[in-house]
ModelCIF file with pLDDT and N, C-alpha, C, O atoms, coordinates in Angstrom:
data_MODEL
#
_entry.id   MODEL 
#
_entity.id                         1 
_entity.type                       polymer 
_entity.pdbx_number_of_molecules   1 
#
_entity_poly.entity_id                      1 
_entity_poly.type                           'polypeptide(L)' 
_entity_poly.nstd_linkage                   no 
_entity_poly.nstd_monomer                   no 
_entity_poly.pdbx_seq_one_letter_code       
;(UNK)(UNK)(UNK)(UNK)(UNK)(UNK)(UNK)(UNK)(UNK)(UNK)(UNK)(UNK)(UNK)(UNK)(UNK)(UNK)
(UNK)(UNK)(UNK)(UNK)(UNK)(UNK)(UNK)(UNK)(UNK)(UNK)(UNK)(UNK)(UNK)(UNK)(UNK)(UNK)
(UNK)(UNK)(UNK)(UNK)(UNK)
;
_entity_poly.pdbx_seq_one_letter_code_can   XXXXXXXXXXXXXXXXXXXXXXXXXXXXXXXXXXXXX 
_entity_poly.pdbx_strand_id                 A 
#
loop_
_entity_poly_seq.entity_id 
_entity_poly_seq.num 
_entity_poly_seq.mon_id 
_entity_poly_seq.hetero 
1 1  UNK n 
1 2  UNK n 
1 3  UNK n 
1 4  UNK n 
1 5  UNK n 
1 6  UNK n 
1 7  UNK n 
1 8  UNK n 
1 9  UNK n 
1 10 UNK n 
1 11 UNK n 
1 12 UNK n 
1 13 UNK n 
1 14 UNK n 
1 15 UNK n 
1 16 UNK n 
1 17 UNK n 
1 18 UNK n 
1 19 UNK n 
1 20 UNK n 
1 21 UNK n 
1 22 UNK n 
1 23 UNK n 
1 24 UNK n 
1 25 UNK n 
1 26 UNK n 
1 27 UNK n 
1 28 UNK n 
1 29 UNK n 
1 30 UNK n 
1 31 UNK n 
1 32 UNK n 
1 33 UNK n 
1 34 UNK n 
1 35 UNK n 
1 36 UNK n 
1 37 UNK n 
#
_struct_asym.id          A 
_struct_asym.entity_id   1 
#
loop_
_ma_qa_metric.id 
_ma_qa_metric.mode 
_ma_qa_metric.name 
_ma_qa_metric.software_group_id 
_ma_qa_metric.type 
1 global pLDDT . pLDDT 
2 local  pLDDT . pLDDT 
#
_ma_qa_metric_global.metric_id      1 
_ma_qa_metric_global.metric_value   81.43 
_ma_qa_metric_global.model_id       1 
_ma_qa_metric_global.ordinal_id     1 
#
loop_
_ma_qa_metric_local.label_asym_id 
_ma_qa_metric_local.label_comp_id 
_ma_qa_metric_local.label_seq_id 
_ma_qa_metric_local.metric_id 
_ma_qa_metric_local.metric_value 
_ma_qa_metric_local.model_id 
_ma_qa_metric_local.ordinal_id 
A UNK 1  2 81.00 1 1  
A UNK 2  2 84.00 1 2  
A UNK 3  2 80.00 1 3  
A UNK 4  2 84.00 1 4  
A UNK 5  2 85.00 1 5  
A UNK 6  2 87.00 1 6  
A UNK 7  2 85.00 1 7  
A UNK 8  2 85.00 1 8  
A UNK 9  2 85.00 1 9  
A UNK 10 2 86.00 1 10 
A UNK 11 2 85.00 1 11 
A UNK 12 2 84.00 1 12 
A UNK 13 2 83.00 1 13 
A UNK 14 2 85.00 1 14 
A UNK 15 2 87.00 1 15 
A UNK 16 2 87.00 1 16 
A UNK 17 2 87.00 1 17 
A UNK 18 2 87.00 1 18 
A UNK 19 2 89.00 1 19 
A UNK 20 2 90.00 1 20 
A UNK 21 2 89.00 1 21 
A UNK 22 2 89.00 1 22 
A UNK 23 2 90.00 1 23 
A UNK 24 2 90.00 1 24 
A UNK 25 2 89.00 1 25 
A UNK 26 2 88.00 1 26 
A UNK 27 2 87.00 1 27 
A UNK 28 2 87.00 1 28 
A UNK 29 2 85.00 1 29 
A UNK 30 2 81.00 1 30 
A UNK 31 2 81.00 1 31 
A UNK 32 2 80.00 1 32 
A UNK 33 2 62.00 1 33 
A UNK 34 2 60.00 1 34 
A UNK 35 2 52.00 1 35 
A UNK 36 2 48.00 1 36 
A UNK 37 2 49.00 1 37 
#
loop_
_atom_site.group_PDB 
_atom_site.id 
_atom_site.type_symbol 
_atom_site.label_atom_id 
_atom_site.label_alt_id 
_atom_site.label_comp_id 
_atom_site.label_asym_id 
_atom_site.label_entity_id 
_atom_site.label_seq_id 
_atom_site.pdbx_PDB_ins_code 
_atom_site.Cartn_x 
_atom_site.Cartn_y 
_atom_site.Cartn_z 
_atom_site.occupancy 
_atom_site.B_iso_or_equiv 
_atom_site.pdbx_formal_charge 
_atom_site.auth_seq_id 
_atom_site.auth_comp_id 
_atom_site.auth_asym_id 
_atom_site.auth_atom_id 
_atom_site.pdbx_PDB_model_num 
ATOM 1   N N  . UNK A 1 1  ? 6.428  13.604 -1.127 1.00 81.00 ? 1  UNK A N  1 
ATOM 2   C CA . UNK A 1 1  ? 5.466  13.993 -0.104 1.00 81.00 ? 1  UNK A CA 1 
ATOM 3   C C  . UNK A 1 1  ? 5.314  12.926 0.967  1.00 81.00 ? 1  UNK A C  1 
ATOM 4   O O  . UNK A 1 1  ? 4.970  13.118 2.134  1.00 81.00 ? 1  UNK A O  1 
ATOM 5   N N  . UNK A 1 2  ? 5.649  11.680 0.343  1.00 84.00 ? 2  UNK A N  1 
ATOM 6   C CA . UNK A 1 2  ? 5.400  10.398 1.472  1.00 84.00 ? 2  UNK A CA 1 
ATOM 7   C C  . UNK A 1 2  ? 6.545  10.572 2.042  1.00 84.00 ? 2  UNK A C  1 
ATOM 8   O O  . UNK A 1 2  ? 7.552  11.030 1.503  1.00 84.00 ? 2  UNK A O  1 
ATOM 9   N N  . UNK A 1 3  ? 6.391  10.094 3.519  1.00 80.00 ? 3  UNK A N  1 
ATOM 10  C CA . UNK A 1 3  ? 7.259  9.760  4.259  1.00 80.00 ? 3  UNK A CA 1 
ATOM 11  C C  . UNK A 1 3  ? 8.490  8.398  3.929  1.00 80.00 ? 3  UNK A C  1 
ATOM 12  O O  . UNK A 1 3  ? 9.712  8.269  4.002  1.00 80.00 ? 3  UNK A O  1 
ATOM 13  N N  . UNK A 1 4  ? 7.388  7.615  3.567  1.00 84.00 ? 4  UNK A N  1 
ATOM 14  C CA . UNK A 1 4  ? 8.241  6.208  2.873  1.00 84.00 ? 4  UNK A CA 1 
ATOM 15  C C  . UNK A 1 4  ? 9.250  6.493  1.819  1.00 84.00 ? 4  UNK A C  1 
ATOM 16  O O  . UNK A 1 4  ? 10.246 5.782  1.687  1.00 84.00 ? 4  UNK A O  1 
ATOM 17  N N  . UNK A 1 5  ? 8.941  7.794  0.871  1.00 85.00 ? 5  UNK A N  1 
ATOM 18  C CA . UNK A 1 5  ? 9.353  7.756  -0.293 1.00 85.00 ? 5  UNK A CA 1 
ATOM 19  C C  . UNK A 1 5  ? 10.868 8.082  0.220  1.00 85.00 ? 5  UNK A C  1 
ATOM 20  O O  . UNK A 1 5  ? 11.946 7.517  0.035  1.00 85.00 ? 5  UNK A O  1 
ATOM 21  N N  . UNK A 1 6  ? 10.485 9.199  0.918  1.00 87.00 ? 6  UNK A N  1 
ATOM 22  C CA . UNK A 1 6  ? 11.790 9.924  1.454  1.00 87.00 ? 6  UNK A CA 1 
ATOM 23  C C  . UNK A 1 6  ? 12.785 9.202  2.386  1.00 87.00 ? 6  UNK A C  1 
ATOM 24  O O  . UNK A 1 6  ? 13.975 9.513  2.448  1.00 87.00 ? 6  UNK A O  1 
ATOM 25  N N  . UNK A 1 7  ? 12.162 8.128  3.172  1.00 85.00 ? 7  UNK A N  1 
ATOM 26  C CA . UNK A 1 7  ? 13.058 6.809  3.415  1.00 85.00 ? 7  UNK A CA 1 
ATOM 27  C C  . UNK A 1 7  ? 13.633 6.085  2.730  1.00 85.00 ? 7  UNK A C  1 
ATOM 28  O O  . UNK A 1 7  ? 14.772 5.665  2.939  1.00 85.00 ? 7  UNK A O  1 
ATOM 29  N N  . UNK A 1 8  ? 12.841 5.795  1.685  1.00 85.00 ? 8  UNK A N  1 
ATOM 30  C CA . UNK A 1 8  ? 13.814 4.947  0.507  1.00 85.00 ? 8  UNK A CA 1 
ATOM 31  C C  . UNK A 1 8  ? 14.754 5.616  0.014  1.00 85.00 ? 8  UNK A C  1 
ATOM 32  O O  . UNK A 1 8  ? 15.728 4.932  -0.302 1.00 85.00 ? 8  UNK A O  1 
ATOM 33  N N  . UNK A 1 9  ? 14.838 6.794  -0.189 1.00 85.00 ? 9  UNK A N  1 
ATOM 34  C CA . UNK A 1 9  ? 15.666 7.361  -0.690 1.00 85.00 ? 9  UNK A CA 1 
ATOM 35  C C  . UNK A 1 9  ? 16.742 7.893  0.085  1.00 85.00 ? 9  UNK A C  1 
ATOM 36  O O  . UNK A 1 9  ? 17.667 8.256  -0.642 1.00 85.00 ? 9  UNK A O  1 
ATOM 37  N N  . UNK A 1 10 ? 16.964 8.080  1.394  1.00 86.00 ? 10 UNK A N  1 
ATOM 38  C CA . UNK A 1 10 ? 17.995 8.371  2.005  1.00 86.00 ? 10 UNK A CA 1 
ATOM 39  C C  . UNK A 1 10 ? 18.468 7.401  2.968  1.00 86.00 ? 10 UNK A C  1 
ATOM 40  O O  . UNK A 1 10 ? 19.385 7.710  3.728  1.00 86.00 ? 10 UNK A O  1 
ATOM 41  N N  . UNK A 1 11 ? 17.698 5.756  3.026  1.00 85.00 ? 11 UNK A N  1 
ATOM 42  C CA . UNK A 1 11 ? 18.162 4.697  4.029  1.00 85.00 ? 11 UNK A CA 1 
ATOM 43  C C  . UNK A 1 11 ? 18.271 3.343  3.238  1.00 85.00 ? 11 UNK A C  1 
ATOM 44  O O  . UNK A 1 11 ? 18.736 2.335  3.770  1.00 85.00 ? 11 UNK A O  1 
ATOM 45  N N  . UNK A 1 12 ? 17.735 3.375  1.701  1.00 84.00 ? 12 UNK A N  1 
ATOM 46  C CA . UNK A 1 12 ? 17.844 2.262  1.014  1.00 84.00 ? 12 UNK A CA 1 
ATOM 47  C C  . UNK A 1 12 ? 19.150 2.480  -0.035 1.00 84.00 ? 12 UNK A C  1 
ATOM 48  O O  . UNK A 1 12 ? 19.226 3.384  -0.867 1.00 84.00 ? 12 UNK A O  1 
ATOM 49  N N  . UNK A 1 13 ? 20.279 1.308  0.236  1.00 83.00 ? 13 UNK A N  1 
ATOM 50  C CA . UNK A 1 13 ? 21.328 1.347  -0.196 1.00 83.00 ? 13 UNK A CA 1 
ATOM 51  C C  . UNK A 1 13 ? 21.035 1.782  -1.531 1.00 83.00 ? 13 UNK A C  1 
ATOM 52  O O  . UNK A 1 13 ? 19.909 1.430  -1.880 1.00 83.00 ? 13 UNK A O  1 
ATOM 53  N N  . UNK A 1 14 ? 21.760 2.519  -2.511 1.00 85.00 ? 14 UNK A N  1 
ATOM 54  C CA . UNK A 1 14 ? 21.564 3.207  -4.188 1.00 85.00 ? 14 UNK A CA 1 
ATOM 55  C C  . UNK A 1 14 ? 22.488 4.040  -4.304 1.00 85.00 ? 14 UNK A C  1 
ATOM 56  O O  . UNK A 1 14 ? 22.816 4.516  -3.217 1.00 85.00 ? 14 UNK A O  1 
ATOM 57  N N  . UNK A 1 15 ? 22.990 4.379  -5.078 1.00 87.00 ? 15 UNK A N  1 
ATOM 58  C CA . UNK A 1 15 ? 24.034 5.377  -5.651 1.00 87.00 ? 15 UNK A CA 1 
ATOM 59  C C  . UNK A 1 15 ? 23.466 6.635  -6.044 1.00 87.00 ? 15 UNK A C  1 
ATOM 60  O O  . UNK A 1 15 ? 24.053 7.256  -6.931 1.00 87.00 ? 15 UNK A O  1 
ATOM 61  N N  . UNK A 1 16 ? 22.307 7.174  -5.480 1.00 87.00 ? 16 UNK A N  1 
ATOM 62  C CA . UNK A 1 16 ? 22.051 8.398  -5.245 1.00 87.00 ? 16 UNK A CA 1 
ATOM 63  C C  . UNK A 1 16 ? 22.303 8.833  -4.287 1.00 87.00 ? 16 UNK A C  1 
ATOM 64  O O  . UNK A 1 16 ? 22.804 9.929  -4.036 1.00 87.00 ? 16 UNK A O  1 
ATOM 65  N N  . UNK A 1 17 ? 21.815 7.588  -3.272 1.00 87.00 ? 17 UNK A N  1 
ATOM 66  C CA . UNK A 1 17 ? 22.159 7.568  -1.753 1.00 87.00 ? 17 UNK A CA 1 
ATOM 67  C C  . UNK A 1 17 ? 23.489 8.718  -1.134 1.00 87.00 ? 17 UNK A C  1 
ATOM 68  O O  . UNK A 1 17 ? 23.612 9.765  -0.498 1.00 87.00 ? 17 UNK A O  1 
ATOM 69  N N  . UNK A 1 18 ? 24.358 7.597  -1.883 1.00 87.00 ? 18 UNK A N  1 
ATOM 70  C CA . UNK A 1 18 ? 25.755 7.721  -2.062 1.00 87.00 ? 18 UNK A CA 1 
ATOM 71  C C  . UNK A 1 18 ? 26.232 8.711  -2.021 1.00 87.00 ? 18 UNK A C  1 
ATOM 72  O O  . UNK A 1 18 ? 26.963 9.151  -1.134 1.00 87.00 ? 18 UNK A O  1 
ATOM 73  N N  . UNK A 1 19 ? 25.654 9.554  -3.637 1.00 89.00 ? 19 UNK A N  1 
ATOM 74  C CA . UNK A 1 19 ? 25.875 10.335 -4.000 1.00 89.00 ? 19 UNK A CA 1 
ATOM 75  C C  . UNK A 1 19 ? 25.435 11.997 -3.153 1.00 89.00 ? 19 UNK A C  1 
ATOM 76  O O  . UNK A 1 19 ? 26.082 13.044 -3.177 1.00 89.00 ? 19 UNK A O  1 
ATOM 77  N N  . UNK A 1 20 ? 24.412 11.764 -2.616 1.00 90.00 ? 20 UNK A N  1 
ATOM 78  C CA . UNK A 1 20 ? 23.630 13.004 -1.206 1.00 90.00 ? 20 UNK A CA 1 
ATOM 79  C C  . UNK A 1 20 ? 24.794 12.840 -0.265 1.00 90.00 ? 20 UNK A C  1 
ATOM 80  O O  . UNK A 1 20 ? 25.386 13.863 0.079  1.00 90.00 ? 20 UNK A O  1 
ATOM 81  N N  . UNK A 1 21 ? 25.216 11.594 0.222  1.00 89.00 ? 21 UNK A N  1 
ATOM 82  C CA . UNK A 1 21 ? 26.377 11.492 1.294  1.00 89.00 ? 21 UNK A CA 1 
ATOM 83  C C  . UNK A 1 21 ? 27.430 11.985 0.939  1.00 89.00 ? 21 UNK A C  1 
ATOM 84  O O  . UNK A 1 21 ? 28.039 12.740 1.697  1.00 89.00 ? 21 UNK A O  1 
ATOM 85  N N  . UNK A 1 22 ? 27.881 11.683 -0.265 1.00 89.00 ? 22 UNK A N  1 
ATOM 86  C CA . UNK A 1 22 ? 28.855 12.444 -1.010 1.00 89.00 ? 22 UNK A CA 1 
ATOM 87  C C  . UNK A 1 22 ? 29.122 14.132 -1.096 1.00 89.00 ? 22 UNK A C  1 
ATOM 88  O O  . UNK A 1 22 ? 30.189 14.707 -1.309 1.00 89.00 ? 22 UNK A O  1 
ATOM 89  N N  . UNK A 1 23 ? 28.114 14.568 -0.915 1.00 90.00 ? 23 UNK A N  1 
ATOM 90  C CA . UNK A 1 23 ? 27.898 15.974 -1.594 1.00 90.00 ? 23 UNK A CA 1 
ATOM 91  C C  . UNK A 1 23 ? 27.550 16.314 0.350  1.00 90.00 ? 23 UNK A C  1 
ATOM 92  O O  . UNK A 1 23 ? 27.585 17.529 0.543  1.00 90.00 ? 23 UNK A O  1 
ATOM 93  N N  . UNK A 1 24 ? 27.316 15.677 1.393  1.00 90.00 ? 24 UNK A N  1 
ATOM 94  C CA . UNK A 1 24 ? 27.070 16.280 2.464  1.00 90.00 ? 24 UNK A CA 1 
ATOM 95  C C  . UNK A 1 24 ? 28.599 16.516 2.696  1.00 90.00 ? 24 UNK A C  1 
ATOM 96  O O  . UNK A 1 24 ? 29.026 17.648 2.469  1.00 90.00 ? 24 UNK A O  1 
ATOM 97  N N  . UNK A 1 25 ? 29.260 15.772 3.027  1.00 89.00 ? 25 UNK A N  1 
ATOM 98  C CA . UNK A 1 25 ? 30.539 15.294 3.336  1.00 89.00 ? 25 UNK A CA 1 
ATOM 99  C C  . UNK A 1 25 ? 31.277 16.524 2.438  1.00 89.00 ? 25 UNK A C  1 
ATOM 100 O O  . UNK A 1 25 ? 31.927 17.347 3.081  1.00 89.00 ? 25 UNK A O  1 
ATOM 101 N N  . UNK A 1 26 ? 31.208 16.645 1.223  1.00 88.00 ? 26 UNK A N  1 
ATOM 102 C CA . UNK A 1 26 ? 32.090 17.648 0.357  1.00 88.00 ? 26 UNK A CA 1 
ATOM 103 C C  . UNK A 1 26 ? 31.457 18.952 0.969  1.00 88.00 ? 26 UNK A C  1 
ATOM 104 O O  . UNK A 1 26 ? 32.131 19.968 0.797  1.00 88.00 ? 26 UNK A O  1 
ATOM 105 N N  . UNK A 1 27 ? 30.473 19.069 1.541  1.00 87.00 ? 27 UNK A N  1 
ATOM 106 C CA . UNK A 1 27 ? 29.648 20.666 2.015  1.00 87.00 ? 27 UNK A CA 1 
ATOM 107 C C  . UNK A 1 27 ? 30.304 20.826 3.707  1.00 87.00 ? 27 UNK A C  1 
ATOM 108 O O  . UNK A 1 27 ? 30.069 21.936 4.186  1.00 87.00 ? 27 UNK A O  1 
ATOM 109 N N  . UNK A 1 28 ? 31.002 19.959 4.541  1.00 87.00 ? 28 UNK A N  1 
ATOM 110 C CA . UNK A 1 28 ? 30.954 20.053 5.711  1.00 87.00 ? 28 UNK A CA 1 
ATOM 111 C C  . UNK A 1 28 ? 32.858 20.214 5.431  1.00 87.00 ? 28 UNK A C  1 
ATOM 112 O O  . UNK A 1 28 ? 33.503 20.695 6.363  1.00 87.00 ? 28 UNK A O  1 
ATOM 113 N N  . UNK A 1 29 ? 33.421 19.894 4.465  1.00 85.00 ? 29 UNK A N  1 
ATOM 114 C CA . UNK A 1 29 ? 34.831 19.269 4.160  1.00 85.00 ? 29 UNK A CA 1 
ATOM 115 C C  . UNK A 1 29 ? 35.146 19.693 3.095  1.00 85.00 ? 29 UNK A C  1 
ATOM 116 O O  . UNK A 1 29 ? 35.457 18.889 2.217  1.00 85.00 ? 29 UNK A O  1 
ATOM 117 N N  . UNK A 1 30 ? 35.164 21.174 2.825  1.00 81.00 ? 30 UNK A N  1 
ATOM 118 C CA . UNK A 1 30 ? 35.800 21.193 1.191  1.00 81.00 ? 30 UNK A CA 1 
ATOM 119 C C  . UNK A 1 30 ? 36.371 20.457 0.765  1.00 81.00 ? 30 UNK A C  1 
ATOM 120 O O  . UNK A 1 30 ? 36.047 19.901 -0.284 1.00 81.00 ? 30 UNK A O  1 
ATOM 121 N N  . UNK A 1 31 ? 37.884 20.071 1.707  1.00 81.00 ? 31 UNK A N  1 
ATOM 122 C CA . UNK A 1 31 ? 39.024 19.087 1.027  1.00 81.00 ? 31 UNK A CA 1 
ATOM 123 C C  . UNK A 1 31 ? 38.349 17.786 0.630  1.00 81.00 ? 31 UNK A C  1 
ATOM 124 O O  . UNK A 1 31 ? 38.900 17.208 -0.307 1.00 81.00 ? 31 UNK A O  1 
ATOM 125 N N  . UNK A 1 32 ? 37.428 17.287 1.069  1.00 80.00 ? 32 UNK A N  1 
ATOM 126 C CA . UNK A 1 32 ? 36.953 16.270 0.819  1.00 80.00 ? 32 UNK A CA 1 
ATOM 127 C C  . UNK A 1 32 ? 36.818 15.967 -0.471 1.00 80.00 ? 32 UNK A C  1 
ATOM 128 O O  . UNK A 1 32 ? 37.347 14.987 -0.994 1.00 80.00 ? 32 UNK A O  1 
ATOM 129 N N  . UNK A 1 33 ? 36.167 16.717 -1.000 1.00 62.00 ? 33 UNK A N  1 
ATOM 130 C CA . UNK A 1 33 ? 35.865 17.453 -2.521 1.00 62.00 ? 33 UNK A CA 1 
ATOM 131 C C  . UNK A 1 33 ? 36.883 17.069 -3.638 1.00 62.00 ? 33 UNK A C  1 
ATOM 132 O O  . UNK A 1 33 ? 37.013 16.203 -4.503 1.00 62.00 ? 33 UNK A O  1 
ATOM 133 N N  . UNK A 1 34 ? 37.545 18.186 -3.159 1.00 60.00 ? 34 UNK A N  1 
ATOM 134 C CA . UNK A 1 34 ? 39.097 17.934 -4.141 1.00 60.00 ? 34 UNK A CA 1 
ATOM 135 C C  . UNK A 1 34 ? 39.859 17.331 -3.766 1.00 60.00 ? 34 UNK A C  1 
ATOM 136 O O  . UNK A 1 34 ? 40.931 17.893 -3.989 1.00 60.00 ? 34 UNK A O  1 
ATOM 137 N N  . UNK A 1 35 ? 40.042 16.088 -3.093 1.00 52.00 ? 35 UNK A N  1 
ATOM 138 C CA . UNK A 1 35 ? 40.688 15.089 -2.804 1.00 52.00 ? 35 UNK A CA 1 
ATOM 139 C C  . UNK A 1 35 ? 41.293 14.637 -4.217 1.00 52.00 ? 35 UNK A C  1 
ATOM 140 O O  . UNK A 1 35 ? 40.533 14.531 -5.180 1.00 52.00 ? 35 UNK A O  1 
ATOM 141 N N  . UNK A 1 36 ? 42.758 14.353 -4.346 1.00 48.00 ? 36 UNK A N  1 
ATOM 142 C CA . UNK A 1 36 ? 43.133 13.615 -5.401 1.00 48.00 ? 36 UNK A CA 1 
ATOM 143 C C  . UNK A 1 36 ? 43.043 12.601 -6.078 1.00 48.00 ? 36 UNK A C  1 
ATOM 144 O O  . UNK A 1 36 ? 43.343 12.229 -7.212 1.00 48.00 ? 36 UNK A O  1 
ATOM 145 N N  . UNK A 1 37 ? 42.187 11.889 -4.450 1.00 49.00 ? 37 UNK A N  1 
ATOM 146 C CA . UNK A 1 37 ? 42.057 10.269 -4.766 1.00 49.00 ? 37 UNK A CA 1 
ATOM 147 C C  . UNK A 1 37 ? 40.519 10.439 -5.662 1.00 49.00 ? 37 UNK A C  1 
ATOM 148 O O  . UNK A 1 37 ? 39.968 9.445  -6.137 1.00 49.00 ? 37 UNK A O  1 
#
């Protein structure tokens, strides 16, 4: 509900972070997704 909270969580480095960037990137880029690497 906080504003802060929702900053920490999408501007403070973490591997959830990551992981939301991850999953934007695979939603805009299928191939991204199934990349081999």
């Amino acid at each position: 509900k906080e504003a802060d909270s929702m900053l920490e969580l999408l501007c403070v480095p973490s591997q959830h972070r990551t992981n939301i960037l991850a999953w934007i990137c695979s939603s805009v880029n299928p191939n991204f997704g199934s990349s081999k690497a």
